[in-house]
Protein backbone atom coordinates (compact mmCIF):
# COMPACT_ATOMS: atom_id res chain seq x y z
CA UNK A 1 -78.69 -108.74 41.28
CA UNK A 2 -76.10 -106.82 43.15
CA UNK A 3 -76.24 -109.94 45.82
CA UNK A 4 -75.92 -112.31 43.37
CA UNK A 5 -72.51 -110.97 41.70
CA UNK A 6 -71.44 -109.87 45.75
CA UNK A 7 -71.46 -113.87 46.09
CA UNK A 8 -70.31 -114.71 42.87
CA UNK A 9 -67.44 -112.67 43.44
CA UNK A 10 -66.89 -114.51 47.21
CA UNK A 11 -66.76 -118.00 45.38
CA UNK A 12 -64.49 -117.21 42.79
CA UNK A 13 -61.77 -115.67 45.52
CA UNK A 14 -62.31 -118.24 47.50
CA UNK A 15 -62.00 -120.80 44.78
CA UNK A 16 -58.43 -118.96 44.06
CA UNK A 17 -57.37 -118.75 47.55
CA UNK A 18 -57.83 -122.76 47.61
CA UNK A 19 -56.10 -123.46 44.43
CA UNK A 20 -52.96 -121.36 45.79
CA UNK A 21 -53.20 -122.63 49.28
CA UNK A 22 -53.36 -126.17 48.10
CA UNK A 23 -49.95 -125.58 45.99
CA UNK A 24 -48.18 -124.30 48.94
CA UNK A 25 -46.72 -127.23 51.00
CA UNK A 26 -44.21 -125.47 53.67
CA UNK A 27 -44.66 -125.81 57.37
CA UNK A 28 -43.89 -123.50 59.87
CA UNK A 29 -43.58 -123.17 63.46
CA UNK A 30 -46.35 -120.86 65.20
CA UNK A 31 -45.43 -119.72 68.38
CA UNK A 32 -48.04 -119.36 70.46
CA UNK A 33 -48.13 -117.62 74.13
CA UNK A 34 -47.26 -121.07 76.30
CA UNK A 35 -46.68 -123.16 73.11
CA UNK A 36 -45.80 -123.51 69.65
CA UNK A 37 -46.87 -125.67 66.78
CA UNK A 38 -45.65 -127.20 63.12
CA UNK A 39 -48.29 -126.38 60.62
CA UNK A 40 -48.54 -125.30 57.02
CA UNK A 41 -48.81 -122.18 55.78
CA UNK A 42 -51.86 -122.45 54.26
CA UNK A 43 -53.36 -123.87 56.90
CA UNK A 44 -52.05 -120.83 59.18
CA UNK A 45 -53.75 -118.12 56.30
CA UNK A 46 -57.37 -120.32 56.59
CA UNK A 47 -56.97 -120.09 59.98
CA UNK A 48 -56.56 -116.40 60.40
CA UNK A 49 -59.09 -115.74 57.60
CA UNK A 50 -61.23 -117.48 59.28
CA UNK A 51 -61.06 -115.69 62.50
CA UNK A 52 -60.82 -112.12 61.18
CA UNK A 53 -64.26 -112.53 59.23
CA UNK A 54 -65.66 -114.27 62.46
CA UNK A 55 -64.27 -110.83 64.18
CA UNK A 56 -65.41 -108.62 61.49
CA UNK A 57 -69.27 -110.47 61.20
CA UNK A 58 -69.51 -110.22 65.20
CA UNK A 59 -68.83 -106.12 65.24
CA UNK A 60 -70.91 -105.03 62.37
CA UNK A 61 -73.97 -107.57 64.34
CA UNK A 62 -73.27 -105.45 67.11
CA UNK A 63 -73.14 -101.99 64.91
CA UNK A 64 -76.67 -102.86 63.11
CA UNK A 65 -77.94 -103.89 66.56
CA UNK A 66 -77.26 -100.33 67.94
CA UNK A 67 -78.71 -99.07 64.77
CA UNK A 68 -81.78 -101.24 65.02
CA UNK A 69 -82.53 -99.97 68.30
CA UNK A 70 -82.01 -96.45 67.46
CA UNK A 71 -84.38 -96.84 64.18
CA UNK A 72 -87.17 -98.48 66.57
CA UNK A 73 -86.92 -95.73 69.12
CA UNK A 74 -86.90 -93.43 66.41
CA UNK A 75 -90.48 -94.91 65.05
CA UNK A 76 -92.33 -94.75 68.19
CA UNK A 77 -91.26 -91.01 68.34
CA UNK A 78 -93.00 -90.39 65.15
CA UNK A 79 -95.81 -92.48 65.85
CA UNK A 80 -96.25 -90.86 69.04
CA UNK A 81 -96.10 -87.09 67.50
CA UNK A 82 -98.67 -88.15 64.34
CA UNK A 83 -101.01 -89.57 67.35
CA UNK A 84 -100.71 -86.31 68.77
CA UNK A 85 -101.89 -83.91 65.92
């Protein structure tokens, strides 16, 4: 239940942020390291949405990972001392 409402919640700020990004209409120049481009703002805010929850998804893989590993080795520790009584 707690999933369901988790992406039920996702959708419906999504759904907003489209609704105000399609309303705003103003370009801007980026400036990048060797160049720069015209693009709108909303397009700019998608963009680095985008790659901060691409960011975000790719360190907390690598934090469960860790923790993955450390709940395996922790397993074969106690399977290893019930073996041994």
């Amino acid at each position: 239940m707690k999933g369901i409402l988790t992406i039920l919640a996702i959708l419906v700020l999504l759904t907003f942020a489209f609704v105000i990004g399609t309303q705003n209409e103003a370009y801007i120049t980026v400036n990048y390291l060797i160049a720069q481009a015209n693009m709108r703002v909303s397009t700019l805010i998608a963009i680095a949405l985008s790659l901060g929850v691409l960011i975000g998804i790719l360190i907390m893989s690598a934090s469960w990972l860790r923790l993955r590993v450390q709940l395996l080795s922790a397993n074969s520790k106690i399977n290893s001392l019930k073996k041994e009584h």
